[in-house]
PDB file of N, CA and C in Angstrom:
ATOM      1  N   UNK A   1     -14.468   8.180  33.219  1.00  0.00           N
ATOM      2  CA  UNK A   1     -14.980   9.180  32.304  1.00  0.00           C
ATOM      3  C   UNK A   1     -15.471   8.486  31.041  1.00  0.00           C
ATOM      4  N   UNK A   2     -16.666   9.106  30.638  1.00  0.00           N
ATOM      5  CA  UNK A   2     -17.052   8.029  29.558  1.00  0.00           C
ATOM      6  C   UNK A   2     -17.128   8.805  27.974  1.00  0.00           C
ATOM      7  N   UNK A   3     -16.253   8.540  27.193  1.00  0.00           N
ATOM      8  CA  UNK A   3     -15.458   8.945  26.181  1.00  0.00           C
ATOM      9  C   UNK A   3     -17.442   8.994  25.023  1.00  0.00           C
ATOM     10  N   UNK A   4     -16.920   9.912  24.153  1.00  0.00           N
ATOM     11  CA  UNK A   4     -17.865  10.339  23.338  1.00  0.00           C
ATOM     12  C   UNK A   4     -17.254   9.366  21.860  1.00  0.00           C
ATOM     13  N   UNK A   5     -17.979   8.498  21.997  1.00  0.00           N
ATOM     14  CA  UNK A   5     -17.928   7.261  20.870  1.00  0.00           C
ATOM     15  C   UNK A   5     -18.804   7.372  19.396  1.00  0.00           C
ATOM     16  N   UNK A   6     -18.024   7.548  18.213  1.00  0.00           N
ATOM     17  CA  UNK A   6     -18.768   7.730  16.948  1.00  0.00           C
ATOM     18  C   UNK A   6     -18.611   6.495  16.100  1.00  0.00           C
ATOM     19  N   UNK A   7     -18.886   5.590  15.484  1.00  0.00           N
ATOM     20  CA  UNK A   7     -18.683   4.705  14.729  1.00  0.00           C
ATOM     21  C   UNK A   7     -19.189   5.411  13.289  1.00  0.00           C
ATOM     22  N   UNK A   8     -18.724   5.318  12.358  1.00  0.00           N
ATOM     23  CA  UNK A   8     -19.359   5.227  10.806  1.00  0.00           C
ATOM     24  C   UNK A   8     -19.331   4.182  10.085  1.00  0.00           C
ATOM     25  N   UNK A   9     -20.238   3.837   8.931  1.00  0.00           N
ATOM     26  CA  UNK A   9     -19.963   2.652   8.270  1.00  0.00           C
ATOM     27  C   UNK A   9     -19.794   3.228   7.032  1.00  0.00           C
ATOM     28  N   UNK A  10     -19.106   2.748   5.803  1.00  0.00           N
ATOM     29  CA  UNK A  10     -18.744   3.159   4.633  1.00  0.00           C
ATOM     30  C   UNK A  10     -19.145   1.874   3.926  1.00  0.00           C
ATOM     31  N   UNK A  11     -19.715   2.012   2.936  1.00  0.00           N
ATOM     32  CA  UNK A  11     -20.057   0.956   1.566  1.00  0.00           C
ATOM     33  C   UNK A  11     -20.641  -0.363   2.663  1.00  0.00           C
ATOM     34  N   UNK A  12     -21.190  -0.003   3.772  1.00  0.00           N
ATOM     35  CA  UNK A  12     -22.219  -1.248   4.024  1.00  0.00           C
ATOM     36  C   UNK A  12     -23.045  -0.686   4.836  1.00  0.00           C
ATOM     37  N   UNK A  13     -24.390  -1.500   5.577  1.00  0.00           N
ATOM     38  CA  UNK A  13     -25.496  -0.900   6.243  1.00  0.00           C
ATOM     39  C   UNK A  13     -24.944  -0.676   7.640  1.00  0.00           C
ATOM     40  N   UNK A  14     -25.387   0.108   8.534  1.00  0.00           N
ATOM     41  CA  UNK A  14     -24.934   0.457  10.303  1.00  0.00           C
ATOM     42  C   UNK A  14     -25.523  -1.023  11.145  1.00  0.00           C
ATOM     43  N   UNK A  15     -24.587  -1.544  11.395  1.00  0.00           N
ATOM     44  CA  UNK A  15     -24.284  -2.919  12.401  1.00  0.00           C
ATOM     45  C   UNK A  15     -24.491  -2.378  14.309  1.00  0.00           C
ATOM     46  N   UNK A  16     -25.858  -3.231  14.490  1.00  0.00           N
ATOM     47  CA  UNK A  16     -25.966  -2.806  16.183  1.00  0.00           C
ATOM     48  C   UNK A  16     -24.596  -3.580  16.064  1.00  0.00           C
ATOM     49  N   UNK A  17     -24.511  -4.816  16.281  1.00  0.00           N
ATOM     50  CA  UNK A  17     -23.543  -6.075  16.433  1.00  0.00           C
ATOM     51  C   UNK A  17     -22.032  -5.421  16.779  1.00  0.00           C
ATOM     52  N   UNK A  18     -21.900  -4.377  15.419  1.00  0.00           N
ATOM     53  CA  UNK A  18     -20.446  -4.075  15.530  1.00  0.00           C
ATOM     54  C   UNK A  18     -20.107  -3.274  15.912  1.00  0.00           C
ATOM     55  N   UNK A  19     -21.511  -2.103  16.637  1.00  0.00           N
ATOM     56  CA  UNK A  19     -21.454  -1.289  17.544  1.00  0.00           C
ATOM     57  C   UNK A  19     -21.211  -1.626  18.864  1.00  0.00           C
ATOM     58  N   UNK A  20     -21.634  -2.295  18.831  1.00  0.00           N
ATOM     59  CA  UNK A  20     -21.434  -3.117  20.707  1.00  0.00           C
ATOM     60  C   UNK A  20     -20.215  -3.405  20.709  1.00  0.00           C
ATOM     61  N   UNK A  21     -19.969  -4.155  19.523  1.00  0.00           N
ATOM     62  CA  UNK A  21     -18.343  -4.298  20.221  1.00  0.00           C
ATOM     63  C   UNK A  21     -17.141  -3.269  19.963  1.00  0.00           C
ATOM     64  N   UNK A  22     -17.599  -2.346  19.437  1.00  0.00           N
ATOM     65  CA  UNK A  22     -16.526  -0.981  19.392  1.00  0.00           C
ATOM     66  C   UNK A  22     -17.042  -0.490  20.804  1.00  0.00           C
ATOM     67  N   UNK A  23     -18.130  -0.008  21.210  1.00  0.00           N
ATOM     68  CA  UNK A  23     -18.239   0.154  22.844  1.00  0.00           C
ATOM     69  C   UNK A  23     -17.528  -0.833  23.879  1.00  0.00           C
ATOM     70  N   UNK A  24     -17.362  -2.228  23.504  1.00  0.00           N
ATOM     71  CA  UNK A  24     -16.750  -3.256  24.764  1.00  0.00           C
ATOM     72  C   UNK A  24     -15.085  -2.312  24.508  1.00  0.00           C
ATOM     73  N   UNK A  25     -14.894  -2.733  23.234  1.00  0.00           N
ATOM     74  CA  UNK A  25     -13.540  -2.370  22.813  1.00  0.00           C
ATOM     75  C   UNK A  25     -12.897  -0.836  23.257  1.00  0.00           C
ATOM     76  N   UNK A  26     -13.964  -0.181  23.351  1.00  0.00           N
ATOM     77  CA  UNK A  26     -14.009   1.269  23.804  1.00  0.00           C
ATOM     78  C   UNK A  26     -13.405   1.454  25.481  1.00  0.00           C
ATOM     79  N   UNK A  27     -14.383   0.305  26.245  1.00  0.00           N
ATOM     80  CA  UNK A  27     -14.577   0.435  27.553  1.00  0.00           C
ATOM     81  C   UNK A  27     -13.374  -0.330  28.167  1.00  0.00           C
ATOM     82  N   UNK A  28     -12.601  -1.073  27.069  1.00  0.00           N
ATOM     83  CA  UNK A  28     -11.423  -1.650  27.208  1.00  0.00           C
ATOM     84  C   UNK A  28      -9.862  -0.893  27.419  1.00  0.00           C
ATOM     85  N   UNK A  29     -10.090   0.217  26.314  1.00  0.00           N
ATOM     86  CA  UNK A  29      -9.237   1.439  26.314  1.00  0.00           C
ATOM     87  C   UNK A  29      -9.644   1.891  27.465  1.00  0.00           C
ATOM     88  N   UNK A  30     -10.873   2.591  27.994  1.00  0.00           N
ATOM     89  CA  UNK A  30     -10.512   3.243  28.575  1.00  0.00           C
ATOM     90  C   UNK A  30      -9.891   2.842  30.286  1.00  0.00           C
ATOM     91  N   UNK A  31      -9.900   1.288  30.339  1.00  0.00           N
ATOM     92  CA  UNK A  31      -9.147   0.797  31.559  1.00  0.00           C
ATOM     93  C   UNK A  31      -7.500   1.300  31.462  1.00  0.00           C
ATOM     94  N   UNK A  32      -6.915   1.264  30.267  1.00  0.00           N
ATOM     95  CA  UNK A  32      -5.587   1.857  30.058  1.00  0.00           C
ATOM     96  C   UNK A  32      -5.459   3.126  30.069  1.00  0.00           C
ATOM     97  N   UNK A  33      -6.457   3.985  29.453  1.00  0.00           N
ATOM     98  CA  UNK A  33      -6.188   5.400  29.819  1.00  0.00           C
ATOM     99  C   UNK A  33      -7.750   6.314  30.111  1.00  0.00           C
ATOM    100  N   UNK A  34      -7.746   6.607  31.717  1.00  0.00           N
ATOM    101  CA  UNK A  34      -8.909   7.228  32.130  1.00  0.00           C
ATOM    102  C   UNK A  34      -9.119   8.824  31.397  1.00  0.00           C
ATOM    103  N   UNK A  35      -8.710   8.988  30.714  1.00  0.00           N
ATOM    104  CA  UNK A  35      -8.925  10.368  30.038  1.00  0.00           C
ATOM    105  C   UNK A  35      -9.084  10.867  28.283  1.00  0.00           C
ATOM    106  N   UNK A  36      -9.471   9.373  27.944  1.00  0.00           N
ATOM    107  CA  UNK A  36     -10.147   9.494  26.539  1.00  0.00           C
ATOM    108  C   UNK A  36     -10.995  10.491  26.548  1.00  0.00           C
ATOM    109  N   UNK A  37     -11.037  11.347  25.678  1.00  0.00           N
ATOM    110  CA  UNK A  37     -12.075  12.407  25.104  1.00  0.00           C
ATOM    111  C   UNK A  37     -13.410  11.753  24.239  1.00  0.00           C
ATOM    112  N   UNK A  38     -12.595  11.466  23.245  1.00  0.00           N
ATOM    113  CA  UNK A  38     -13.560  11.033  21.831  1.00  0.00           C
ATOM    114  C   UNK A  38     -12.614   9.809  21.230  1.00  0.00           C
ATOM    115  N   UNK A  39     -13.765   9.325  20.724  1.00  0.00           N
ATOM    116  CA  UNK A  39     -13.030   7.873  20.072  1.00  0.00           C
ATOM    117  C   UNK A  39     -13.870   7.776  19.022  1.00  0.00           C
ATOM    118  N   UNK A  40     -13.457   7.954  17.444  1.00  0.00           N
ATOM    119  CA  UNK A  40     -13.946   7.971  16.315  1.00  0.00           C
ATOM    120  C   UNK A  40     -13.901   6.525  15.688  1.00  0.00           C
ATOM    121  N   UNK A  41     -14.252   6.082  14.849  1.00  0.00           N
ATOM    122  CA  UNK A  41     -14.528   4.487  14.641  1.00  0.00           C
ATOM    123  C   UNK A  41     -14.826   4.441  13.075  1.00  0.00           C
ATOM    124  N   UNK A  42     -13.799   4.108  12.232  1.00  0.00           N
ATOM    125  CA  UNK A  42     -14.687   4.130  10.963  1.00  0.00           C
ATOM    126  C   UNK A  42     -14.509   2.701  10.575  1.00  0.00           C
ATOM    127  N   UNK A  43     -15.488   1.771   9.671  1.00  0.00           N
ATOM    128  CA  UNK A  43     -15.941   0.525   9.202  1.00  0.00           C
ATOM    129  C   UNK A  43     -16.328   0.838   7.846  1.00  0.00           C
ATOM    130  N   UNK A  44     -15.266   0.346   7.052  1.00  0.00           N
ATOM    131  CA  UNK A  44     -15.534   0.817   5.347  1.00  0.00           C
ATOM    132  C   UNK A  44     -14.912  -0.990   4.970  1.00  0.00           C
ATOM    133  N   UNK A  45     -16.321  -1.052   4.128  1.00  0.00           N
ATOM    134  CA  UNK A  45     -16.123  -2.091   3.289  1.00  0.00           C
ATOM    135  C   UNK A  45     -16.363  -1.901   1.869  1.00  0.00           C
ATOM    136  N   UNK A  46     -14.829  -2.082   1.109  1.00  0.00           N
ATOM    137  CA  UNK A  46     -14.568  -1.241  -0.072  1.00  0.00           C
ATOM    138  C   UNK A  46     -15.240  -2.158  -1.014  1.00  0.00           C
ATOM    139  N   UNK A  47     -15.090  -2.034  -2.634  1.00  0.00           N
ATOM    140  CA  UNK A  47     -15.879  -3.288  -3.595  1.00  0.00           C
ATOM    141  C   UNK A  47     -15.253  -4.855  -3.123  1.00  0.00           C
ATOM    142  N   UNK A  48     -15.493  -5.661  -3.955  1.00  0.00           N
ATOM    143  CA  UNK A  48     -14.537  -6.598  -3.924  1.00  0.00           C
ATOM    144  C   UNK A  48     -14.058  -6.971  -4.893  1.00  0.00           C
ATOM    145  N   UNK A  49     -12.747  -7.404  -4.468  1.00  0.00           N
ATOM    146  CA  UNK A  49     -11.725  -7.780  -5.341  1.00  0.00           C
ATOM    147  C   UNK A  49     -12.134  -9.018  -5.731  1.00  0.00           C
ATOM    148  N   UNK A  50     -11.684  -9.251  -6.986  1.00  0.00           N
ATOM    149  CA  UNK A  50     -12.319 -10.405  -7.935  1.00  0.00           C
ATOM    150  C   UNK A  50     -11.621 -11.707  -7.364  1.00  0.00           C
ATOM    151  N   UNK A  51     -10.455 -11.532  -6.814  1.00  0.00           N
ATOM    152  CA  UNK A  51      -9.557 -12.929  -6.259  1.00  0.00           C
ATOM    153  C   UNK A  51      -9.514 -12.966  -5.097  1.00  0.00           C
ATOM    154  N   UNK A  52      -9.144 -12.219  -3.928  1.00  0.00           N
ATOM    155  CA  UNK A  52      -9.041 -11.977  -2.893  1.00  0.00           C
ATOM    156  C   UNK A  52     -10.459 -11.644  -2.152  1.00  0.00           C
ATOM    157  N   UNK A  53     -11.474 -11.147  -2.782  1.00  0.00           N
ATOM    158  CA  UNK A  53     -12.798 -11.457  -2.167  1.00  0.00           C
ATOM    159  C   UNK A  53     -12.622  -9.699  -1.340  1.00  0.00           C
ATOM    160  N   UNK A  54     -13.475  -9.541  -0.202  1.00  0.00           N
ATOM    161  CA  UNK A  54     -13.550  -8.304   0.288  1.00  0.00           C
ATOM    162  C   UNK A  54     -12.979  -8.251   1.936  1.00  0.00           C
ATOM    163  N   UNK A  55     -12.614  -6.782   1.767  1.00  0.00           N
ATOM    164  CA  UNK A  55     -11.778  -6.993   2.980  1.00  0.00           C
ATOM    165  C   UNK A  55     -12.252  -5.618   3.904  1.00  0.00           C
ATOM    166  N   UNK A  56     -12.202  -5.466   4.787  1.00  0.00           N
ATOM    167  CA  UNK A  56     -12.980  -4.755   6.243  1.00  0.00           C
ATOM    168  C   UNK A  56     -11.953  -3.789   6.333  1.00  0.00           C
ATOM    169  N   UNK A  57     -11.714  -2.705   6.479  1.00  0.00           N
ATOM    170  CA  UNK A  57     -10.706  -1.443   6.665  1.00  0.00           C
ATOM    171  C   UNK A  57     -11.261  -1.044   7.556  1.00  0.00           C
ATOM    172  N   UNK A  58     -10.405  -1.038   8.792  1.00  0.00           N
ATOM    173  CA  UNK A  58     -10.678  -0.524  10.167  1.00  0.00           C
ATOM    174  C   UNK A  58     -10.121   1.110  10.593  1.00  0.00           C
ATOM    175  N   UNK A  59     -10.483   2.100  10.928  1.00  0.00           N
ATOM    176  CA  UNK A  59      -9.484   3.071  11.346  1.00  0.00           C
ATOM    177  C   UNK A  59     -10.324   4.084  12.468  1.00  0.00           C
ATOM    178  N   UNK A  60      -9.677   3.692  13.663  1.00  0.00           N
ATOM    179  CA  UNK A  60      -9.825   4.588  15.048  1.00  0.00           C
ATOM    180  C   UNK A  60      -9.003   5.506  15.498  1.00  0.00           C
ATOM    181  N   UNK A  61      -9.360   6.402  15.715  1.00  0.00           N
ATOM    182  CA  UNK A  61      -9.308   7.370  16.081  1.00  0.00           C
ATOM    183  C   UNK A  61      -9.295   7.687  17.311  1.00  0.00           C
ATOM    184  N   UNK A  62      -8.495   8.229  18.390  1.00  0.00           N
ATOM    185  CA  UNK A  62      -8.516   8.591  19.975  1.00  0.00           C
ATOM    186  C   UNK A  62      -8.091   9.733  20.133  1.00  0.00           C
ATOM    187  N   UNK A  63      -8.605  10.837  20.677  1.00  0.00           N
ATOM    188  CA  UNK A  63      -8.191  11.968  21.564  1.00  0.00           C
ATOM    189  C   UNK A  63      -7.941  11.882  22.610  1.00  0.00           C
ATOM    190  N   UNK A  64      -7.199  12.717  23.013  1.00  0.00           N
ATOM    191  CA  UNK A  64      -6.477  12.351  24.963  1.00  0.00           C
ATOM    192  C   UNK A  64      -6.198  13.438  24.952  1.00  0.00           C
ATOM    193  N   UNK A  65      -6.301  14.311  26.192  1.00  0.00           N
ATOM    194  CA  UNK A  65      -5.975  16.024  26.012  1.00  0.00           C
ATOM    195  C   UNK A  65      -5.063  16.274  26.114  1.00  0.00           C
ATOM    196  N   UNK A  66      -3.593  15.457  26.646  1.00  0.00           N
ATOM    197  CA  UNK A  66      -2.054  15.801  26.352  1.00  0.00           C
ATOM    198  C   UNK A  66      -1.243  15.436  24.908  1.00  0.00           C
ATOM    199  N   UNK A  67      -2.205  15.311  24.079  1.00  0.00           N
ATOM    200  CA  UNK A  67      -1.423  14.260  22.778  1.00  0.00           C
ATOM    201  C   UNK A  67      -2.388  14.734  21.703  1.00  0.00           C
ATOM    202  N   UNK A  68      -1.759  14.473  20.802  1.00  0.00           N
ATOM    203  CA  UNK A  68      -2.685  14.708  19.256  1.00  0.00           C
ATOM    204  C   UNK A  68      -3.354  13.395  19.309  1.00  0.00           C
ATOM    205  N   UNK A  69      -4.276  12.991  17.924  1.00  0.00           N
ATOM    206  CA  UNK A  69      -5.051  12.224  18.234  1.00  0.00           C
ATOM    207  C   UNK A  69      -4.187  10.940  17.424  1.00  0.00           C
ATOM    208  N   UNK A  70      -4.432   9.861  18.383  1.00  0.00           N
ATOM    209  CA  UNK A  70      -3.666   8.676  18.197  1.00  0.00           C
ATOM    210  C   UNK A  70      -4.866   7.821  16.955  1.00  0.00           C
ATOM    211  N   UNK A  71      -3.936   7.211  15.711  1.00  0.00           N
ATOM    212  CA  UNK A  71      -4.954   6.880  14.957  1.00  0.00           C
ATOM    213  C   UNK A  71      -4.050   5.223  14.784  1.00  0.00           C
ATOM    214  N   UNK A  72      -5.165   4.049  14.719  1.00  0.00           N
ATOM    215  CA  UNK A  72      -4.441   3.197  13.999  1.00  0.00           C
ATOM    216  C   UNK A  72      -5.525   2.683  12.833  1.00  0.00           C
ATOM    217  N   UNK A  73      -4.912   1.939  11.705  1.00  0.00           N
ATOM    218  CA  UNK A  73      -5.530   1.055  10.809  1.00  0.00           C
ATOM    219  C   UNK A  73      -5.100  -0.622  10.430  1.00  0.00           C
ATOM    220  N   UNK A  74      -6.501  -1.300  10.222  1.00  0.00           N
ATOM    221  CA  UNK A  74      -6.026  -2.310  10.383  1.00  0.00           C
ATOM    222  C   UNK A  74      -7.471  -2.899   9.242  1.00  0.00           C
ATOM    223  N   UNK A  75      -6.944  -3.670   8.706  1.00  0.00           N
ATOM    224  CA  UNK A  75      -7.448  -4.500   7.301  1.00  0.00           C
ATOM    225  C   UNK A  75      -8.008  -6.150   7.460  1.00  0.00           C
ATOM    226  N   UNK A  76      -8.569  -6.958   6.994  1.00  0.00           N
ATOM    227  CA  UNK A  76      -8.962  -8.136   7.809  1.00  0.00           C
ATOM    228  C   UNK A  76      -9.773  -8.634   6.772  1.00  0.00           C
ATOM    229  N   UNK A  77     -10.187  -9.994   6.492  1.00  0.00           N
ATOM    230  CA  UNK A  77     -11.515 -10.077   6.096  1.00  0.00           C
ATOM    231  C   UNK A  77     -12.391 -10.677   7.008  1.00  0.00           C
ATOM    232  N   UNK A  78     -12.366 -10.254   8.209  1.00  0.00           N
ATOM    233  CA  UNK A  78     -13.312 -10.609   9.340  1.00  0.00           C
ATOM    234  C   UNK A  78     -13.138  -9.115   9.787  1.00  0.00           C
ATOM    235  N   UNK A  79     -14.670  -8.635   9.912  1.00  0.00           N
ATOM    236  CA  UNK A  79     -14.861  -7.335  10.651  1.00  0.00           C
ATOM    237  C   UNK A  79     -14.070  -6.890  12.063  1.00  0.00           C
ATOM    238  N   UNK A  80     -14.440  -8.217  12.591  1.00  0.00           N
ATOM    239  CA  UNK A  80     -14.273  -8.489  14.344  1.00  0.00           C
ATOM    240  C   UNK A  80     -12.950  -8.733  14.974  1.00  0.00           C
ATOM    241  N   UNK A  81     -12.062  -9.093  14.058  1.00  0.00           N
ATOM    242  CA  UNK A  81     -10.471  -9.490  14.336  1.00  0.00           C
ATOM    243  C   UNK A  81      -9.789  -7.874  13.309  1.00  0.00           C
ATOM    244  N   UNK A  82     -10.637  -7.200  12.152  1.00  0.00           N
ATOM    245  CA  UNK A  82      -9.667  -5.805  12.060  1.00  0.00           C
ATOM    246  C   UNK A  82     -10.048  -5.231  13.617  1.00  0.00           C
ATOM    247  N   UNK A  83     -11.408  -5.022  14.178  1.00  0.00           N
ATOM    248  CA  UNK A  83     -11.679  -4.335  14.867  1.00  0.00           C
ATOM    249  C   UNK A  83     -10.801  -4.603  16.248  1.00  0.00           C
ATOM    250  N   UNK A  84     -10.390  -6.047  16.201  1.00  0.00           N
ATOM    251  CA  UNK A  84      -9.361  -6.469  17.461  1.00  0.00           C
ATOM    252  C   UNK A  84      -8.432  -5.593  17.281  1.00  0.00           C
ATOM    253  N   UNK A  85      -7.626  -5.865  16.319  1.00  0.00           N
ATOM    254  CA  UNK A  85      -6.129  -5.690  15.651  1.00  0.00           C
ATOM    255  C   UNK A  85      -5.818  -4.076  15.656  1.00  0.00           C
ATOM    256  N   UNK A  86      -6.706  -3.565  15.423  1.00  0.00           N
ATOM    257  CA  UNK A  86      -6.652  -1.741  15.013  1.00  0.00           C
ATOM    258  C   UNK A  86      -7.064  -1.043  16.873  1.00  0.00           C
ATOM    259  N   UNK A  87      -7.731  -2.369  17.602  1.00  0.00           N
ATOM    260  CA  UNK A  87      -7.993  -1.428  19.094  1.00  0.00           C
ATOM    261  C   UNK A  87      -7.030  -2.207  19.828  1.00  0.00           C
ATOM    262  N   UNK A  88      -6.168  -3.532  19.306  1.00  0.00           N
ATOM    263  CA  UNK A  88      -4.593  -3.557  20.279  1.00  0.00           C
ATOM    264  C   UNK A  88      -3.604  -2.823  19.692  1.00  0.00           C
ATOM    265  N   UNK A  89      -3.749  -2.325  19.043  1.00  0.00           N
ATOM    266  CA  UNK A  89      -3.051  -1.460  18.270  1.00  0.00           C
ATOM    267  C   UNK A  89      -2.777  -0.323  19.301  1.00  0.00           C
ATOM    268  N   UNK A  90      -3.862   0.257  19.248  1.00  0.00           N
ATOM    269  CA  UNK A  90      -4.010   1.176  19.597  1.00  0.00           C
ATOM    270  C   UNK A  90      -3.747   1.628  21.075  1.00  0.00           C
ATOM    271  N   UNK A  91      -4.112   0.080  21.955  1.00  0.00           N
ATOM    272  CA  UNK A  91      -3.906   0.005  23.338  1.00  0.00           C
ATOM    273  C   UNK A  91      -2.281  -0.019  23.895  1.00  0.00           C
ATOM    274  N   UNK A  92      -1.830   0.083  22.435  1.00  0.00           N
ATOM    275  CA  UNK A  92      -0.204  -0.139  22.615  1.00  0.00           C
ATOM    276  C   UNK A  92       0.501   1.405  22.284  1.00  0.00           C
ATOM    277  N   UNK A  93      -0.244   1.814  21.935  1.00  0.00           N
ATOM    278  CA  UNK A  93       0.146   3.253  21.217  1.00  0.00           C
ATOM    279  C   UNK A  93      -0.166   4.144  22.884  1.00  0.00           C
ATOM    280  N   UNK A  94      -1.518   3.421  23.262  1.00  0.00           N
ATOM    281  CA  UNK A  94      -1.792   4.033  25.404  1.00  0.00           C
ATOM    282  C   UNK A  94      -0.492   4.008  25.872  1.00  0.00           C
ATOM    283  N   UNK A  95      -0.407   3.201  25.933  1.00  0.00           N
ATOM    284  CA  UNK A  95       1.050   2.733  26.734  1.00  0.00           C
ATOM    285  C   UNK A  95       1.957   2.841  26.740  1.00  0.00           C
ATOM    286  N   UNK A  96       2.339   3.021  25.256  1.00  0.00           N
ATOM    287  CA  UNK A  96       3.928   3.954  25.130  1.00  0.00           C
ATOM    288  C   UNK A  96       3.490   5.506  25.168  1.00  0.00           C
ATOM    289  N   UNK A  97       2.803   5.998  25.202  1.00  0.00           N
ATOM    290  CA  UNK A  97       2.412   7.696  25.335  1.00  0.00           C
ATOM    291  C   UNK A  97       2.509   7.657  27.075  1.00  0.00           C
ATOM    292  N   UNK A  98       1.923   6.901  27.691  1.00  0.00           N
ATOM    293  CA  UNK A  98       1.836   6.660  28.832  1.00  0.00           C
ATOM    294  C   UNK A  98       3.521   6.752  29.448  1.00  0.00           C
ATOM    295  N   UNK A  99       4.446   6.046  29.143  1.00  0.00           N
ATOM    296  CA  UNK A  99       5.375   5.360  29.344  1.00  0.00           C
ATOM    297  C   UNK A  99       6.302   6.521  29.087  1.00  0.00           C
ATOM    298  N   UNK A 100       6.134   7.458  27.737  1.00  0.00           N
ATOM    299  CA  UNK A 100       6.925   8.603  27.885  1.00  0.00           C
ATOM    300  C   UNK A 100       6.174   9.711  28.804  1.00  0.00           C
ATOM    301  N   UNK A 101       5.309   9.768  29.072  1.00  0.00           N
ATOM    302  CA  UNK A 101       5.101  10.885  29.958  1.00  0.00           C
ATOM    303  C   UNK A 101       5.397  10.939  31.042  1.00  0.00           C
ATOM    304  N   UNK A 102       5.784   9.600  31.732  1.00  0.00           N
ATOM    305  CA  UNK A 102       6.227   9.324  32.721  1.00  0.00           C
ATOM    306  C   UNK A 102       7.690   9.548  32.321  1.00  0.00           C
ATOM    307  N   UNK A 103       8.598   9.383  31.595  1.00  0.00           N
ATOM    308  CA  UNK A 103       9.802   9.563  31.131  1.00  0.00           C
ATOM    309  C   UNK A 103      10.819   8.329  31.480  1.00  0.00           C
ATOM    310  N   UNK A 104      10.072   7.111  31.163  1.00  0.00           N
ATOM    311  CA  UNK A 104      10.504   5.702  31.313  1.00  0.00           C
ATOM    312  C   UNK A 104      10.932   5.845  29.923  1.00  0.00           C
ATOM    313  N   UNK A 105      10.258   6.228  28.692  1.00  0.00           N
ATOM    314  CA  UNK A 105      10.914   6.171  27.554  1.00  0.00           C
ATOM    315  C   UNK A 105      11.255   7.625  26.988  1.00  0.00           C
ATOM    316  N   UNK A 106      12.796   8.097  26.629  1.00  0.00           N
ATOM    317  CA  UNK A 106      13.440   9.027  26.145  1.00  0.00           C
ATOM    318  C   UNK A 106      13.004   9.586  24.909  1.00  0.00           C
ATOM    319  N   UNK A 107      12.857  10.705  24.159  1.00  0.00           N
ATOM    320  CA  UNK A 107      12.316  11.219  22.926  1.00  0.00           C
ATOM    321  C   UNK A 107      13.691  11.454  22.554  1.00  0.00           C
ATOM    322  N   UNK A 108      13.602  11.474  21.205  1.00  0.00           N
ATOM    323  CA  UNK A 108      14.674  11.372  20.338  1.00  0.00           C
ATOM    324  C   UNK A 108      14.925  13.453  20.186  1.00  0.00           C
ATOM    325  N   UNK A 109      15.999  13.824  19.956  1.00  0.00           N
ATOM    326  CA  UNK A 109      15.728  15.375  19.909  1.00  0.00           C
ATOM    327  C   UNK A 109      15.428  15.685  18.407  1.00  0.00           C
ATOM    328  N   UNK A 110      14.833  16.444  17.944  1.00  0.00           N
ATOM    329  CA  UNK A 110      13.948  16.590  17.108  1.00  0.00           C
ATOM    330  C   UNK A 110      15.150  17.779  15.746  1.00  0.00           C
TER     331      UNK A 110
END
């Protein structure tokens, strides 16, 4: 099933480059879970900091129709390693949702 993919860019110009690889990264998820809906993608590069220089704020977004939407964030000053970091992130967040639905892992009672 092929998931409805949005990328945005914040405080820089729209990257084919870093579109392609949120689609590889996309097509990567969806080997872990065949029932992605939508996968939101935001790329905000804030001012820069006078010492530390500028840094890439990653935050994705996943829908799956048994679950609310799974979000991670991840910070970098390489675009391409937040964009790693925030979609293994995320591929780990598959897997334990996965893992309790199967009821390999116990929920705490609420």
């Amino acid at each position: 099933m092929q998931a409805l993919v949005e990328t945005s860019f914040l405080g820089m110009a729209p990257s084919p480059a870093i579109e392609a690889a949120v689609a590889t990264w996309v097509a990567r998820l969806e080997h872990v879970h065949d029932r992605i809906q939508r996968c939101h993608v935001w790329v905000d590069l804030p001012h820069r900091h006078r010492r530390r220089g500028a840094s890439f704020q990653v935050k994705v977004s996943v829908s799956i129709p048994d679950a609310e939407a799974l979000i991670s964030r991840r910070e970098h000053r390489d675009v391409y390693l937040a964009l790693a970091d925030a979609f293994v992130a995320l591929r780990r967040q598959l897997h334990e949702h996965a893992r309790m639905r199967r009821g390999d892992i116990k929920r705490h009672a609420a």
